[in-house]
N, C-alpha and C. Protein backbone atom coordinates (compact mmCIF):
# COMPACT_ATOMS: atom_id res chain seq x y z
N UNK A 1 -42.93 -15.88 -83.46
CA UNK A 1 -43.63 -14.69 -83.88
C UNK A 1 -42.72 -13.93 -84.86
N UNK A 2 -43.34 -13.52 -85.65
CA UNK A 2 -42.20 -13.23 -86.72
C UNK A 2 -42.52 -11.59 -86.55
N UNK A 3 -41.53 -10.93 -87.00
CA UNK A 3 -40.79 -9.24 -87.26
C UNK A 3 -41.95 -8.39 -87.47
N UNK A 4 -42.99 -8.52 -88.06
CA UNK A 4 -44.08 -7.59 -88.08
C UNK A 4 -45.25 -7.61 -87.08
N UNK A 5 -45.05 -8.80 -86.40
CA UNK A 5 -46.00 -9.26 -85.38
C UNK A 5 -45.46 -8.15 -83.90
N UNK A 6 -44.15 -8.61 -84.15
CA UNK A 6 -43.49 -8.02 -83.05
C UNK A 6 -43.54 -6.07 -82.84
N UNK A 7 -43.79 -5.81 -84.10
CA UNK A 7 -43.62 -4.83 -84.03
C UNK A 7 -44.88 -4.09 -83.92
N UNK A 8 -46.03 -4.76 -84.34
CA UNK A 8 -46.98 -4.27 -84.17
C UNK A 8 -47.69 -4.73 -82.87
N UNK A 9 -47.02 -5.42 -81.69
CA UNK A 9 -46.98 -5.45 -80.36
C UNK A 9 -46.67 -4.88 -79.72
N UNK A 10 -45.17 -4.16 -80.62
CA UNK A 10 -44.52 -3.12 -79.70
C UNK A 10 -45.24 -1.59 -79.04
N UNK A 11 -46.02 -1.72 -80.95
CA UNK A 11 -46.67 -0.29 -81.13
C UNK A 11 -48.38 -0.64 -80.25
N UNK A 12 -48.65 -1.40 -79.99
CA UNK A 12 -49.65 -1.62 -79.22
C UNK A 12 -49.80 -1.29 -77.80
N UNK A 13 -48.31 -1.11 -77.44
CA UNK A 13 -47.70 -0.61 -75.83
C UNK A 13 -47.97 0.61 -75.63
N UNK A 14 -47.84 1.67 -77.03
CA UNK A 14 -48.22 2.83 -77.17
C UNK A 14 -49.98 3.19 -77.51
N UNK A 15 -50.41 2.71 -76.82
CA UNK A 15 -52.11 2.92 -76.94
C UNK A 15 -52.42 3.92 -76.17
N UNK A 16 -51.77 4.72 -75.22
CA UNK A 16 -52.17 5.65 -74.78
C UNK A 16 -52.30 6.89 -75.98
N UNK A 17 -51.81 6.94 -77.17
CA UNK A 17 -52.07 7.65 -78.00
C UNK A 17 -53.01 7.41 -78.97
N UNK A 18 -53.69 6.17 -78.95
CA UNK A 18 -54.64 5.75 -79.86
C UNK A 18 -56.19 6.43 -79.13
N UNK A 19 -56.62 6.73 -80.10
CA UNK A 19 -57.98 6.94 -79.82
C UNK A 19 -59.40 5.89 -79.83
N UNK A 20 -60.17 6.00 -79.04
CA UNK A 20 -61.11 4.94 -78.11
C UNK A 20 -61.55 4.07 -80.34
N UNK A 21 -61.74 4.69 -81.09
CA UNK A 21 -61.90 4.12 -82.40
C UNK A 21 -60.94 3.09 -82.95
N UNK A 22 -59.61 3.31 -82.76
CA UNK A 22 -58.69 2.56 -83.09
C UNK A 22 -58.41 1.26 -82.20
N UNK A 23 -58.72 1.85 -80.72
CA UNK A 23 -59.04 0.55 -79.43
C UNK A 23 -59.77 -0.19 -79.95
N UNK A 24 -61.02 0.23 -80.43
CA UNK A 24 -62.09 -0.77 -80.91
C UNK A 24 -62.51 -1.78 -81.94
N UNK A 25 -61.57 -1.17 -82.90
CA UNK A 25 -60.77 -2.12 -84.00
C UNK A 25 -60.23 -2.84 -83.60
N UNK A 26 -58.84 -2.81 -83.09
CA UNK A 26 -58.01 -3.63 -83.02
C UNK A 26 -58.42 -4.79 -81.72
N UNK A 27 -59.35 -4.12 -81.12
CA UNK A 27 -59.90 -5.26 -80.11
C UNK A 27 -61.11 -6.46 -81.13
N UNK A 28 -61.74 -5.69 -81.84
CA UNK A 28 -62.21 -6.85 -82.55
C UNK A 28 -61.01 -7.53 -83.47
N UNK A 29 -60.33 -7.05 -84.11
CA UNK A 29 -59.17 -8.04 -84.68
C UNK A 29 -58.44 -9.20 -84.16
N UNK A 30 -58.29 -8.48 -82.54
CA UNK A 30 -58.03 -9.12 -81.57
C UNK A 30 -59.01 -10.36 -81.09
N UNK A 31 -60.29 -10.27 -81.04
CA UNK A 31 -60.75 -10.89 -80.83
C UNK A 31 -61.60 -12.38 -81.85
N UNK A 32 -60.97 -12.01 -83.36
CA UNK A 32 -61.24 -12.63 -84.42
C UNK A 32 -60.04 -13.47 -84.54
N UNK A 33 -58.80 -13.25 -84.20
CA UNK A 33 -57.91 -14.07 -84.23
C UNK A 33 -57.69 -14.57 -82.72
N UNK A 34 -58.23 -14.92 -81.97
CA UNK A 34 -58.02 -15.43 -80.58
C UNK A 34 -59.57 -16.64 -81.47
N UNK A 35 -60.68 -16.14 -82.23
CA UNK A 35 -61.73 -17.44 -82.60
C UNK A 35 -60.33 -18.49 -83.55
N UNK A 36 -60.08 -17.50 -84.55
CA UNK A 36 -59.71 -18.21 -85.29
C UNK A 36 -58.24 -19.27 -84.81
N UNK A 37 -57.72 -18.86 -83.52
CA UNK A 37 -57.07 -19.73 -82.89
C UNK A 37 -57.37 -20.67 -82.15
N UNK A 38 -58.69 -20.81 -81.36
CA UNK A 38 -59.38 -21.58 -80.54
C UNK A 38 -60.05 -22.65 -82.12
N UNK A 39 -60.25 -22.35 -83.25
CA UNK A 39 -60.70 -23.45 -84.10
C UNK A 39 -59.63 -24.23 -84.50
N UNK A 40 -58.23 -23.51 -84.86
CA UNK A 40 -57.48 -24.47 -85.02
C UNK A 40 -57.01 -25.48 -83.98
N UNK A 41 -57.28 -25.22 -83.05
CA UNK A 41 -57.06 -26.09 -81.49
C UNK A 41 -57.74 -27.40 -81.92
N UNK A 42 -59.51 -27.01 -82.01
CA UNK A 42 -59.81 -27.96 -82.15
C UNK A 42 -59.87 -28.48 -83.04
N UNK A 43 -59.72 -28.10 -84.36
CA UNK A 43 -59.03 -29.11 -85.10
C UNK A 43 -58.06 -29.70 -85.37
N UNK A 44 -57.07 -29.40 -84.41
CA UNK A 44 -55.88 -30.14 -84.38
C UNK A 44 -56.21 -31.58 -83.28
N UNK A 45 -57.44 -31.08 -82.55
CA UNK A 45 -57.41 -32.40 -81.83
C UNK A 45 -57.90 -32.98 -82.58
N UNK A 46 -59.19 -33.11 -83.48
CA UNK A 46 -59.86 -33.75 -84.28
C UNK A 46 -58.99 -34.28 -85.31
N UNK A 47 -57.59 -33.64 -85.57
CA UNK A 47 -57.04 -34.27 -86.51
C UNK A 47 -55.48 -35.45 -86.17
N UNK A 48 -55.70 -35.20 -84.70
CA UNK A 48 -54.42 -35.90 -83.88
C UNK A 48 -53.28 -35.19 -84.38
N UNK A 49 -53.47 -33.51 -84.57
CA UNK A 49 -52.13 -33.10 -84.68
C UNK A 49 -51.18 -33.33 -83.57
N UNK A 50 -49.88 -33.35 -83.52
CA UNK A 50 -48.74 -33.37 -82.25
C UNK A 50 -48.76 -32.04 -81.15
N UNK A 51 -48.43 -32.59 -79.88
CA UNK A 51 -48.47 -31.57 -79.03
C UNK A 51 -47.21 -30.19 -78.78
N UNK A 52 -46.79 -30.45 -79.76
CA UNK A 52 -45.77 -29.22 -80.14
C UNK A 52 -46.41 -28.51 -80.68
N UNK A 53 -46.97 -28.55 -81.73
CA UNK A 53 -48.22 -27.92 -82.42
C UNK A 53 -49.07 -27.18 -81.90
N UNK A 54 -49.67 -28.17 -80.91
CA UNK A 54 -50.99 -27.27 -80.34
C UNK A 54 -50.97 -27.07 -79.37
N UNK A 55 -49.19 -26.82 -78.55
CA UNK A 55 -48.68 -25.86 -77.94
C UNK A 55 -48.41 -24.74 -78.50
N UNK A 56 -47.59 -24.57 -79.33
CA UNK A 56 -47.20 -23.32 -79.84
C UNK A 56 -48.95 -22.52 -80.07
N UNK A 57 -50.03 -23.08 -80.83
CA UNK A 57 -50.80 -22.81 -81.03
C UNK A 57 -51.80 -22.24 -80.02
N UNK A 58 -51.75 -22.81 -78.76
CA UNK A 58 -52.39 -22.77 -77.63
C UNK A 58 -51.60 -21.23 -76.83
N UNK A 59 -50.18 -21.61 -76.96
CA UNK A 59 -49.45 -20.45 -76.80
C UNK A 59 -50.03 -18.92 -77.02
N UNK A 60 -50.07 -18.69 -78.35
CA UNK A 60 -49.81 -17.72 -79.19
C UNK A 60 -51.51 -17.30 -78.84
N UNK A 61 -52.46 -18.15 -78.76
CA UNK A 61 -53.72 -17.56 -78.34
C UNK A 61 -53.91 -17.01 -76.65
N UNK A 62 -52.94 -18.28 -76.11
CA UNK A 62 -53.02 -17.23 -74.70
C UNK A 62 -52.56 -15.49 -74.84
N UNK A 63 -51.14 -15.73 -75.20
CA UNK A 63 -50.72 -14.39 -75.70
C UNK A 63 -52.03 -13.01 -76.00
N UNK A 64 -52.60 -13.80 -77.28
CA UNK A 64 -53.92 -12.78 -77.72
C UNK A 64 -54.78 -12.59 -76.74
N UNK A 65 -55.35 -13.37 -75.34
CA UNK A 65 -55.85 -13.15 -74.80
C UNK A 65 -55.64 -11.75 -74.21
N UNK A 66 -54.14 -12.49 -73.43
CA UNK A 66 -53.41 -10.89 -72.47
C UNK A 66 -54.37 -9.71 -73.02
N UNK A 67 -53.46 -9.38 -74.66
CA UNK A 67 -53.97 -8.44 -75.54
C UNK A 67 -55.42 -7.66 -75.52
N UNK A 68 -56.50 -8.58 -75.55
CA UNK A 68 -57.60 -8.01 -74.95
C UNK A 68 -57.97 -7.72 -73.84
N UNK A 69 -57.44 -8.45 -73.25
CA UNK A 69 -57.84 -7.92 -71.48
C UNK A 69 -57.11 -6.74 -71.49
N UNK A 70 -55.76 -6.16 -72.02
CA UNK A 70 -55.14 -5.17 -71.81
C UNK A 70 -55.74 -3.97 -72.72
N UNK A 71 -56.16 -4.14 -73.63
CA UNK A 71 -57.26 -3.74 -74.68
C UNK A 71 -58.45 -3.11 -74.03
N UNK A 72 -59.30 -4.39 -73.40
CA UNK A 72 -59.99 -4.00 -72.90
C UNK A 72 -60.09 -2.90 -71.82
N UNK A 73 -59.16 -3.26 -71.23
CA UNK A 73 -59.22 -2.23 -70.08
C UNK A 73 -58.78 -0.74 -70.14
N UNK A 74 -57.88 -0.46 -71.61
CA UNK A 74 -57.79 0.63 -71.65
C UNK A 74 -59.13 1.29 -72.26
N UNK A 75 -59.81 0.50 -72.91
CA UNK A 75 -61.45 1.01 -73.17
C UNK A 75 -62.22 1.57 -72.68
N UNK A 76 -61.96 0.82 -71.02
CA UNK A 76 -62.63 0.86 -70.10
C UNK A 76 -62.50 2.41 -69.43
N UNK A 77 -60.99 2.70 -69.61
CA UNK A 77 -60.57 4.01 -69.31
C UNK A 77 -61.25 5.24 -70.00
N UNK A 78 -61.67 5.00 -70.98
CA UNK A 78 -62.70 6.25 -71.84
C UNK A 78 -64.11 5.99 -71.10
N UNK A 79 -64.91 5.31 -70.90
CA UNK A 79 -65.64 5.24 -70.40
C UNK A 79 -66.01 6.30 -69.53
């Protein structure tokens, strides 16, 4: 994960200051790059990429998952 990723993870810890608008963004962002990670999956099987690959790849979408569930649930808190 490279230096801007990280940091804009960090600042994601701080969501108690974001407002329910900015939650809702970044949960669809969130949730556009968790598709766009589940397609490269399968095209890495379709393409017999190596399983280092579509580990790291498989990785980095679990990761995004967390993200929304943790996302989500602070959503849930405005409610």
């Amino acid at each position: 994960m490279n230096m801007a990723k990280q940091i804009y993870y960090h600042n994601l810890r701080k969501e108690q200051a974001m407002n329910k608008e900015k939650l809702e963004h970044h949960l669809k962002h969130l949730q556009e790059r968790h598709a766009e990670l589940d397609k490269k999956i399968k095209d890495g099987y379709t393409h017999y990429l190596d399983d280092e690959h579509l580990g790291k790849i498989k990785h980095e979408k679990l990761l995004v998952k967390r993200d929304i569930t943790k996302t989500e649930k602070l959503l849930a808190e405005y409610q």
